[in-house]
C-alpha atoms as a PDB file:
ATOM      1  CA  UNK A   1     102.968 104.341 104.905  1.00  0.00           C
ATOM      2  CA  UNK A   2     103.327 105.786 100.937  1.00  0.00           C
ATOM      3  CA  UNK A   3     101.036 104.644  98.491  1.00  0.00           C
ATOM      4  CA  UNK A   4     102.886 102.320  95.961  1.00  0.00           C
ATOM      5  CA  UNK A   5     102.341 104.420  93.445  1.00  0.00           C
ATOM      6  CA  UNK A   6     104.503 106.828  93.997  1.00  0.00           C
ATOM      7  CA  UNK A   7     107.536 104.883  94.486  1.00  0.00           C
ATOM      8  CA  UNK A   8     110.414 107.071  91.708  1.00  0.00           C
ATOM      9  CA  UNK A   9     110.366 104.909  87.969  1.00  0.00           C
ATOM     10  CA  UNK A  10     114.185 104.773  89.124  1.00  0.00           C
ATOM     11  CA  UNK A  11     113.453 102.620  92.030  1.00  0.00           C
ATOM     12  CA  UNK A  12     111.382 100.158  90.413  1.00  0.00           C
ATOM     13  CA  UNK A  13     114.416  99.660  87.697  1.00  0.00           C
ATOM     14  CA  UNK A  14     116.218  98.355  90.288  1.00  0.00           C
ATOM     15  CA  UNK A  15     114.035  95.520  91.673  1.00  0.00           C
ATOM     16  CA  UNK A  16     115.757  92.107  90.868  1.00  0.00           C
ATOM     17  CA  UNK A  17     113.185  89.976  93.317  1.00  0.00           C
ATOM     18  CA  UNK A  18     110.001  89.403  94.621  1.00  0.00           C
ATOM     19  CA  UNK A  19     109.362  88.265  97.661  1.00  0.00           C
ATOM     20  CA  UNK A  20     105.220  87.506  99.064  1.00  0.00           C
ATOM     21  CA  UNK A  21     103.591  86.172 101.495  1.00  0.00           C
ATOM     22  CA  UNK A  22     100.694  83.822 100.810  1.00  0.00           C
ATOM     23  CA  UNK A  23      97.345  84.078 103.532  1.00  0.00           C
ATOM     24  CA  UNK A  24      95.384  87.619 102.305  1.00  0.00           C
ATOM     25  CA  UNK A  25      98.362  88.252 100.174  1.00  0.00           C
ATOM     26  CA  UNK A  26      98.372  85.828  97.130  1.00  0.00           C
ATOM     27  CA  UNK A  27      94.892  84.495  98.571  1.00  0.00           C
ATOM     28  CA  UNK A  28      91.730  86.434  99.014  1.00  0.00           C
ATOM     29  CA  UNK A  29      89.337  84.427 101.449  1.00  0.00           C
ATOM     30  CA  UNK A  30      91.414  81.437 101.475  1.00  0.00           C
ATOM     31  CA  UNK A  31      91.618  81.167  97.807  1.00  0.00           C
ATOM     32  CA  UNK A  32      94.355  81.499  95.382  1.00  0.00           C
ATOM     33  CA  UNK A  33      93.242  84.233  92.971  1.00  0.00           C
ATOM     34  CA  UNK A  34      93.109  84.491  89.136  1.00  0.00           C
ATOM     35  CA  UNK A  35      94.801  87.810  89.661  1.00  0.00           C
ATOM     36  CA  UNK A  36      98.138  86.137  91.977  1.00  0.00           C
ATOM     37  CA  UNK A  37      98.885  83.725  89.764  1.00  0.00           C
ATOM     38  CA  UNK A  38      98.742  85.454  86.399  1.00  0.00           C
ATOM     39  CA  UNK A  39     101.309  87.771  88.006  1.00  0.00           C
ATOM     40  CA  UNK A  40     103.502  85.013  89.121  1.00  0.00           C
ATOM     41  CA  UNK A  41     103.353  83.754  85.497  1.00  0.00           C
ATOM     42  CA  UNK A  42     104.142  87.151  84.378  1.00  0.00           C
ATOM     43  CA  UNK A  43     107.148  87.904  86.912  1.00  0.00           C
ATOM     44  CA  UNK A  44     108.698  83.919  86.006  1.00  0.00           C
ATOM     45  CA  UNK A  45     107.798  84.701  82.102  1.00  0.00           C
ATOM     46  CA  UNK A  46     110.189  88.055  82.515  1.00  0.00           C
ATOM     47  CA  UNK A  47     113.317  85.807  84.438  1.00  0.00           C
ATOM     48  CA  UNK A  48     112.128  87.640  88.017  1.00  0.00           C
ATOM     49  CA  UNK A  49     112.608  85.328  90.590  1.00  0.00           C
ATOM     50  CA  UNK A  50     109.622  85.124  93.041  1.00  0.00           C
ATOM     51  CA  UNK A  51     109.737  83.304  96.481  1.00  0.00           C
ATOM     52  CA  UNK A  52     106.891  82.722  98.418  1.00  0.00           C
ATOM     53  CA  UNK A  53     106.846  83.370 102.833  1.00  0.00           C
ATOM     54  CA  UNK A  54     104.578  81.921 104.573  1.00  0.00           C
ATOM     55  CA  UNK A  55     103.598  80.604 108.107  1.00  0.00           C
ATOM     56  CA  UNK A  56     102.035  77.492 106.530  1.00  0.00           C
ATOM     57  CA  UNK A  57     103.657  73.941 106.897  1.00  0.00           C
ATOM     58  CA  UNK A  58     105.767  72.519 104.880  1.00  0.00           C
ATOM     59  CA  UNK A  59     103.932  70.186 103.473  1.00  0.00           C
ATOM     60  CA  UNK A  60     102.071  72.974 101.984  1.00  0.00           C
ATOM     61  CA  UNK A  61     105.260  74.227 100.866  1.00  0.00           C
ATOM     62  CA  UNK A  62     106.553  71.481  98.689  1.00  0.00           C
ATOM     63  CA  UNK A  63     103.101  71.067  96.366  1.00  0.00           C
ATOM     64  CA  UNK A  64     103.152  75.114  95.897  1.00  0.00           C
ATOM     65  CA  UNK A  65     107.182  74.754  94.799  1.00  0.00           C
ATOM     66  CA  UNK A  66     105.728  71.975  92.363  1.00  0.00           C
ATOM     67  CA  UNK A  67     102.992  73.530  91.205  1.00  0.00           C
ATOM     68  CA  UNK A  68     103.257  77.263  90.740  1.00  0.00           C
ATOM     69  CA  UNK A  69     105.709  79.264  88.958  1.00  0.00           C
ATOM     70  CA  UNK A  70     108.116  80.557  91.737  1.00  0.00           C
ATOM     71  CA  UNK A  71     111.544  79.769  92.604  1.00  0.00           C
ATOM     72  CA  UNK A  72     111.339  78.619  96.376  1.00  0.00           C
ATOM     73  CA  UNK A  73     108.753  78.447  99.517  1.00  0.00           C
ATOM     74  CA  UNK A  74     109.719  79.262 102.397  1.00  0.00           C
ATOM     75  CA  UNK A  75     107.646  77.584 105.118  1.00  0.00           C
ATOM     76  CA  UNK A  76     106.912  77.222 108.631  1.00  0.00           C
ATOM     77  CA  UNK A  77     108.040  81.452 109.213  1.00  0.00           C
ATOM     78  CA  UNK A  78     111.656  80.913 108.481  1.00  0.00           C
ATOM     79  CA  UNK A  79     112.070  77.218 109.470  1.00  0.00           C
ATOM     80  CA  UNK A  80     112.221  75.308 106.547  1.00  0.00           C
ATOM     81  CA  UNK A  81     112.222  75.496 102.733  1.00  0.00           C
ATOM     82  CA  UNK A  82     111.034  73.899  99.562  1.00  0.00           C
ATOM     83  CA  UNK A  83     112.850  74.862  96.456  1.00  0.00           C
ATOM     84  CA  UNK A  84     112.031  73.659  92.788  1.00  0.00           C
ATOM     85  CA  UNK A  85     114.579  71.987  90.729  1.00  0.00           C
ATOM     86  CA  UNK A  86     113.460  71.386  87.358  1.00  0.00           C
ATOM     87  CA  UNK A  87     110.308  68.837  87.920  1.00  0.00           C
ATOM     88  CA  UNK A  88     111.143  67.790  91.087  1.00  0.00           C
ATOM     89  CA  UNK A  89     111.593  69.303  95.148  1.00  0.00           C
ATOM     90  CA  UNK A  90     113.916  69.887  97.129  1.00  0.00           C
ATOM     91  CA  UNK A  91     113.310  70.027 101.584  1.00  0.00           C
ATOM     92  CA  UNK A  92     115.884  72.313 103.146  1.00  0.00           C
ATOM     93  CA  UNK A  93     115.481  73.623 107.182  1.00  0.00           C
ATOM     94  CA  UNK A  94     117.159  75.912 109.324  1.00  0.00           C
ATOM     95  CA  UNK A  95     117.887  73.293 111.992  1.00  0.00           C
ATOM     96  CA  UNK A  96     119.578  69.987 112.283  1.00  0.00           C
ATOM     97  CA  UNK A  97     117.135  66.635 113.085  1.00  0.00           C
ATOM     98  CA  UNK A  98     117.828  66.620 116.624  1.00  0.00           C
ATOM     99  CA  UNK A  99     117.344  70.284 117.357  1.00  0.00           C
ATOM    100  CA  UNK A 100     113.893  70.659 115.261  1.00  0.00           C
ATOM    101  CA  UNK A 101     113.214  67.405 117.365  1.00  0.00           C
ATOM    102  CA  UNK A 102     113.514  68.527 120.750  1.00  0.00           C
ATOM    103  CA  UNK A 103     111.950  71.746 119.703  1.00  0.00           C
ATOM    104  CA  UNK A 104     108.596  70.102 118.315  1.00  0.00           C
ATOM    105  CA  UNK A 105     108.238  68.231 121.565  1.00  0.00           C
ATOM    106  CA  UNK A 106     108.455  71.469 123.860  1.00  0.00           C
ATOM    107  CA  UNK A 107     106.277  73.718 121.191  1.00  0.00           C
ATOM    108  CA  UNK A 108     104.077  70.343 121.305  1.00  0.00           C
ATOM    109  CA  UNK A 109     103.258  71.113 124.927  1.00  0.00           C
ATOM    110  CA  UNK A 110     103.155  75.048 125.351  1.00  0.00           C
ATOM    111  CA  UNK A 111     100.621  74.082 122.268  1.00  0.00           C
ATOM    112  CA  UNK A 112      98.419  71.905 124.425  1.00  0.00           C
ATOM    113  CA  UNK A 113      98.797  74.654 127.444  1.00  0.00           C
ATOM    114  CA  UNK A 114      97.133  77.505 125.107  1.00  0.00           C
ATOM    115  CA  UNK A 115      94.269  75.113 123.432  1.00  0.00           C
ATOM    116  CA  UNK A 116      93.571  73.752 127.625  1.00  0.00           C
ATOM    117  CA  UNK A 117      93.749  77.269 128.935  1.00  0.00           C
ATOM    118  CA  UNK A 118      92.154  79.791 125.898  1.00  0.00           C
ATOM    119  CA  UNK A 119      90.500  77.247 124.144  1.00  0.00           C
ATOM    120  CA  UNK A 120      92.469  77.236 121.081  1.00  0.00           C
ATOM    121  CA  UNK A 121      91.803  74.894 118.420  1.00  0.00           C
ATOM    122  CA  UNK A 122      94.872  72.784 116.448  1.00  0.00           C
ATOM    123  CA  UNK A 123      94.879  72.896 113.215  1.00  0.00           C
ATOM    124  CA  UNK A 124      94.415  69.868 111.515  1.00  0.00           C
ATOM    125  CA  UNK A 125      97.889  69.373 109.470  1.00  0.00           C
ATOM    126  CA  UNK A 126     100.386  68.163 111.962  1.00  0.00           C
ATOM    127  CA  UNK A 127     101.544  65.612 109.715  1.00  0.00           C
ATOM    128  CA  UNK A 128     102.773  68.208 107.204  1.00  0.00           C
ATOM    129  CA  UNK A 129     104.840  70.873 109.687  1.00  0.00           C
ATOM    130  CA  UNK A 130     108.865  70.266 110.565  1.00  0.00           C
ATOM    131  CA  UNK A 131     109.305  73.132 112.575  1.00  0.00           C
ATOM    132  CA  UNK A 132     106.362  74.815 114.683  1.00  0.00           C
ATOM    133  CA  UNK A 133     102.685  73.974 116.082  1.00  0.00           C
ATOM    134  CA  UNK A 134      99.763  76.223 114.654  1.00  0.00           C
ATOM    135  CA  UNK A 135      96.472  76.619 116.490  1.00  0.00           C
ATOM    136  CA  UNK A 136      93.648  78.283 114.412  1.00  0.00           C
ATOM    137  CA  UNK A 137      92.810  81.698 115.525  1.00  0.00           C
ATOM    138  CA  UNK A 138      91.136  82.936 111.997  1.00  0.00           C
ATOM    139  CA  UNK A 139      90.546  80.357 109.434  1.00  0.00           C
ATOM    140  CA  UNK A 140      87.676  78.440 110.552  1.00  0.00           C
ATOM    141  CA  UNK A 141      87.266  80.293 113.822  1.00  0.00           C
ATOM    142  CA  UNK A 142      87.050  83.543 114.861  1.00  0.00           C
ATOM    143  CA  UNK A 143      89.285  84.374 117.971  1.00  0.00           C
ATOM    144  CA  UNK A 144      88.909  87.424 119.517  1.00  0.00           C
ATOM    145  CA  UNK A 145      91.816  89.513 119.623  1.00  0.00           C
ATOM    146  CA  UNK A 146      92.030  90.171 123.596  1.00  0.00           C
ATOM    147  CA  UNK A 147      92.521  86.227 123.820  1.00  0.00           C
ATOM    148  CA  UNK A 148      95.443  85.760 120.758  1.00  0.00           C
ATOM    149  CA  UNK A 149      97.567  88.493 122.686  1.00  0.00           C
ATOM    150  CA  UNK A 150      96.565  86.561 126.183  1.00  0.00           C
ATOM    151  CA  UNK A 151      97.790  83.438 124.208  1.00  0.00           C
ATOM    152  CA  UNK A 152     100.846  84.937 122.573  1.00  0.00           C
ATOM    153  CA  UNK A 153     102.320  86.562 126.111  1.00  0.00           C
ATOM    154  CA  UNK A 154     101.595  82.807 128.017  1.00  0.00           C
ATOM    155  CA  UNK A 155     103.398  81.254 125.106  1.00  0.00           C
ATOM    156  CA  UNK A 156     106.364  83.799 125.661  1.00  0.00           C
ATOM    157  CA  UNK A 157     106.384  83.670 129.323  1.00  0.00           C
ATOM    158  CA  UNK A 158     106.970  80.217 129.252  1.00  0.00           C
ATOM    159  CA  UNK A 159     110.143  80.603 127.081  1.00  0.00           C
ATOM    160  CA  UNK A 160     108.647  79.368 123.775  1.00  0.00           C
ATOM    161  CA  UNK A 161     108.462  81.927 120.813  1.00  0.00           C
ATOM    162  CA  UNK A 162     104.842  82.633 119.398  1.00  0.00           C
ATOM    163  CA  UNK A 163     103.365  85.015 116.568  1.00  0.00           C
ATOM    164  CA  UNK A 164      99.537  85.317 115.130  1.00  0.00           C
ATOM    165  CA  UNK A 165      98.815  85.825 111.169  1.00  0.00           C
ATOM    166  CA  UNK A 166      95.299  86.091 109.916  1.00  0.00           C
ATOM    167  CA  UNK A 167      94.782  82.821 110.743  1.00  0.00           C
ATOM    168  CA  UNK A 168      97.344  80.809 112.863  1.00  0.00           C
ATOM    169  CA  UNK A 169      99.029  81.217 115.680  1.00  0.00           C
ATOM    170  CA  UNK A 170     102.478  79.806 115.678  1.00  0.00           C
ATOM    171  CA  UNK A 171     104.437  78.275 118.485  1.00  0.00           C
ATOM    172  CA  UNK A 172     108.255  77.276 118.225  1.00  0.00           C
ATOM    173  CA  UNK A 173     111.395  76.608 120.161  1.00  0.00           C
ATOM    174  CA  UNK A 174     112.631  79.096 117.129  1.00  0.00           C
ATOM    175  CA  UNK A 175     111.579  82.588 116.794  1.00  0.00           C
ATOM    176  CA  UNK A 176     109.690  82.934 113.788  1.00  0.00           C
ATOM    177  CA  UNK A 177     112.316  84.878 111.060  1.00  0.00           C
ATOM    178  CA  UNK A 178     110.950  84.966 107.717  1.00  0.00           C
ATOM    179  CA  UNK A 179     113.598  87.072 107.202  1.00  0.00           C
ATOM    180  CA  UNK A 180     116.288  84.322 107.919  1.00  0.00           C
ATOM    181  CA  UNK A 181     114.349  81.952 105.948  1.00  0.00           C
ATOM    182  CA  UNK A 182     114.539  84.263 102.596  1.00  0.00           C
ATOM    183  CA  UNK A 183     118.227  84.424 103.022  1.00  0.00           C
ATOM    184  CA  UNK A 184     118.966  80.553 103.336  1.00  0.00           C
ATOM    185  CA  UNK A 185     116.631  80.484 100.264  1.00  0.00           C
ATOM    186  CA  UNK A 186     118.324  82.726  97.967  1.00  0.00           C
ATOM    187  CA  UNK A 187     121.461  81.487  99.053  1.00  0.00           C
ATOM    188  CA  UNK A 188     120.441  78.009  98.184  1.00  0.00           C
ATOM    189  CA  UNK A 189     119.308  79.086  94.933  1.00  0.00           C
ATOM    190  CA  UNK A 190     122.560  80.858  93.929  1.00  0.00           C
ATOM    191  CA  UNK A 191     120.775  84.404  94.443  1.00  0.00           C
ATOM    192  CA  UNK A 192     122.666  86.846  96.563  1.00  0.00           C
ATOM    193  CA  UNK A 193     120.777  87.073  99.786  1.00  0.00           C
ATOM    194  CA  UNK A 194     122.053  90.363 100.782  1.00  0.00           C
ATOM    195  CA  UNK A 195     119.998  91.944  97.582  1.00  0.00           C
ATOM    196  CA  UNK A 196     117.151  91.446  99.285  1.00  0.00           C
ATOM    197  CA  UNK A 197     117.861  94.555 101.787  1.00  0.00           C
ATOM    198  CA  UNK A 198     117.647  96.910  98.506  1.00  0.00           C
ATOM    199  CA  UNK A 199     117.168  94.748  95.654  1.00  0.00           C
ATOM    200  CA  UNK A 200     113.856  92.920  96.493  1.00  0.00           C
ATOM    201  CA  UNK A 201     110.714  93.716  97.247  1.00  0.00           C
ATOM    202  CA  UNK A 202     108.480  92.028  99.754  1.00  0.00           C
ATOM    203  CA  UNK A 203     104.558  92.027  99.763  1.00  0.00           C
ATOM    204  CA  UNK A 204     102.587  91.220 103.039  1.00  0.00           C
ATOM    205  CA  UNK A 205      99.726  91.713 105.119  1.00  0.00           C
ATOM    206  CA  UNK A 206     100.081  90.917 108.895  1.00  0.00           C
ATOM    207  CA  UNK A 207     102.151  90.887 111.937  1.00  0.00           C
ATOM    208  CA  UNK A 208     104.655  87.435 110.685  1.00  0.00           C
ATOM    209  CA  UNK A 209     105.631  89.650 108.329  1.00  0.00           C
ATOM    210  CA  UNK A 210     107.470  92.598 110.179  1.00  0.00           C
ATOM    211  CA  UNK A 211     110.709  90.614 109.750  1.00  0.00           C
ATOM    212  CA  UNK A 212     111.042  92.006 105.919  1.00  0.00           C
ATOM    213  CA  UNK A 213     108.701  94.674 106.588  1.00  0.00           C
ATOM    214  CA  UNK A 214     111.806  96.069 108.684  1.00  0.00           C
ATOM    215  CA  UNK A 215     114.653  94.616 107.059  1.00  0.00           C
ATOM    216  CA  UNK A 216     113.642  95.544 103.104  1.00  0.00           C
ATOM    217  CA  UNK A 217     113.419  98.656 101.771  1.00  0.00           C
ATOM    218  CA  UNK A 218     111.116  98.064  99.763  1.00  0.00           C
ATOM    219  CA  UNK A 219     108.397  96.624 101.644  1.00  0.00           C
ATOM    220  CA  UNK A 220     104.829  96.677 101.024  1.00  0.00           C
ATOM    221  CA  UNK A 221     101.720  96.001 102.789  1.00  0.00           C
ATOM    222  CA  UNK A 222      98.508  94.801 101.227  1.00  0.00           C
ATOM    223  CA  UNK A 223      95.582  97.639 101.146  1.00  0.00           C
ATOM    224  CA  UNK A 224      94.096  97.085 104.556  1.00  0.00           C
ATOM    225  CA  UNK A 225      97.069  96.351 106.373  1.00  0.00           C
ATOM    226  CA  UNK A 226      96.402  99.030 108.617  1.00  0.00           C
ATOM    227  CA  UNK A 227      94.574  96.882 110.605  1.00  0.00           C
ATOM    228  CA  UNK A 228      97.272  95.739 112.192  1.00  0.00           C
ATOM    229  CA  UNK A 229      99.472  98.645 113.452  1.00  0.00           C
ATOM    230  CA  UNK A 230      98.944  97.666 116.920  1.00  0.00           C
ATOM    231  CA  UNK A 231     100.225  94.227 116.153  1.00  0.00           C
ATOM    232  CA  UNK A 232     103.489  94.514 114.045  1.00  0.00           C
ATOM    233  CA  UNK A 233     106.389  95.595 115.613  1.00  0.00           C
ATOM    234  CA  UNK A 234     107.786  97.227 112.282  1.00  0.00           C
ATOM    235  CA  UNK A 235     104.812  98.744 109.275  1.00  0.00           C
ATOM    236  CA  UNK A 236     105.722  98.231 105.785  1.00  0.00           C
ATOM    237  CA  UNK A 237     107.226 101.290 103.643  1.00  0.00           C
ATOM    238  CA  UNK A 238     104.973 101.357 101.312  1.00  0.00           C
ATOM    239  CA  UNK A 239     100.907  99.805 100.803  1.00  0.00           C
ATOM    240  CA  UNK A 240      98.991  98.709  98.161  1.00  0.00           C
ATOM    241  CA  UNK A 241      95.978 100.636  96.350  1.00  0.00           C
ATOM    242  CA  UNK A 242      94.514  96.794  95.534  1.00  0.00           C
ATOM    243  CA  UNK A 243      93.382  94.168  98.674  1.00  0.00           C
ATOM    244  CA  UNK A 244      94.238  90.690  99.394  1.00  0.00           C
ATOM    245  CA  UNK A 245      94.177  89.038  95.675  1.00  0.00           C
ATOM    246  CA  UNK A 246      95.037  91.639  93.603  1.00  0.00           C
ATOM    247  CA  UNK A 247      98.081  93.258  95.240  1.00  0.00           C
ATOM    248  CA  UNK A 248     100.888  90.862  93.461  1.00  0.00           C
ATOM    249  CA  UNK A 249      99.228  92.321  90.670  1.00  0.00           C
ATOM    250  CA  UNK A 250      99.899  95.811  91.036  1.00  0.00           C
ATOM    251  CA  UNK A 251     103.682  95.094  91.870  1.00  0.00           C
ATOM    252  CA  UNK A 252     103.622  93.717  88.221  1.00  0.00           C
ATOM    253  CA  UNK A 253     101.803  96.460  86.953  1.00  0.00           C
ATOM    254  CA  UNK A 254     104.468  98.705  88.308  1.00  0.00           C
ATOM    255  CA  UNK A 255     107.517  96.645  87.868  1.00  0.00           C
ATOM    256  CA  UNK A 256     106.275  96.262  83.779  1.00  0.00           C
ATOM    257  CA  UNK A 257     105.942  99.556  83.162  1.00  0.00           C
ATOM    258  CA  UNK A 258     109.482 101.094  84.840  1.00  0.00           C
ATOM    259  CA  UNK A 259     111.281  97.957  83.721  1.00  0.00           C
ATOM    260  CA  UNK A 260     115.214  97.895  82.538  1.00  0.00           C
ATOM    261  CA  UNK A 261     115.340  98.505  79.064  1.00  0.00           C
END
């Protein structure tokens, strides 16, 4: 990976997007920082659309699209969407009722497989996802990482689609494409989803991620991403000098300073 910094003043000019994750991205130890959201105030205050990605439900997703300054979350890795329209929110998913149905009710079960065999725990906000089941793996336990990949291959043997972040693991009928999920987004916005491949830049931290850490150009891990090189498929281009908390900020630093006259 390239430090940020030395990504050309030319480059930056062209940035029309942001795209971020949330957990250890926006959030340093579970908390939305000072730093994040002054920088999402600074990127809406200068027209640049900002979308969050993240693997938490949807639920979640709607009160963030209310509440912060961004155009869309995109929730559930891919599955579903919440996008703001004027005071109020919009719900968007992937998949029809019947499909996201039938695959809640077999993720439902893999789900209870992993917490009978490994122990997993479920995380307590069922009520708020649409699309996949989460079992806590980092948040208010800490699983070691011999058992999340033992989890993660019994989930895939038995046909279901599974991926760890920091602090879930996810399992879904769907394979988790944050990728996908951006692109519905923009395109429900009116945004030009194929901008994101050179256009955008994404900001991210862990192995639900590699989706736009392989399909943008301009991708960029969090300082300390490293970490988990043995566990995404594709690394980001580029890493932050700042950690969890304070990397949005540095984007803005950048994207300020080499802006479009």
């Amino acid at each position: 990976m390239t430090p940020l910094a030395s990504l050309e003043p030319a480059r930056w000019a062209r940035v029309e997007g942001v795209a971020t994750d949330l957990d250890d991205t926006l959030t340093a130890h579970g908390s939305l920082t000072a730093s994040s959201l002054r920088a999402l105030e600074s990127l809406a205050s200068r027209g640049v659309p900002c979308v969050i990605a993240t693997g938490r439900p949807l639920g979640w997703a709607e009160v963030l699209a209310a509440v912060l300054p961004v155009r869309a979350v995109v929730a559930e890795n891919g599955g579903a969407w919440a996008v703001r329209e004027g005071r109020a929110v919009r719900l968007a998913f992937v998949d029809d009722d019947t499909v996201r149905a039938e695959g809640m009710t077999r993720s439902r079960a893999m789900a209870q497989e992993l917490h009978t065999r490994f122990g997993l725990r479920f995380v307590d906000e069922t009520s708020l996802r649409a699309t996949d089941v989460t079992l806590d793996v980092g948040e208010r336990v800490r699983v070691p990482r011999d058992v999340i990949d033992a989890a993660l291959a019994h989930a895939r043997a038995g046909g279901l689609h599974a991926v760890a972040s920091t602090v879930h693991l996810h399992v879904s009928d769907r394979a988790p494409d944050k990728m996908g999920g951006l692109r519905a987004a923009l395109a429900d916005l009116g945004l030009d989803p194929a901008a994101l491949t050179d256009r955008w830049l994404y900001l991210g931290d862990s192995p639900n991620d590699a989706g736009p850490f392989a399909a943008m150009e301009l991708s960029v891990g969090v300082r300390g991403v490293e970490a988990f090189a043995h566990a995404i498929a594709t690394m980001p281009r580029y890493v932050t000098d700042a950690p969890a908390g304070e990397a949005l900020a540095e984007v803005c630093a950048h994207l300020e300073r080499h802006a479009r006259p």
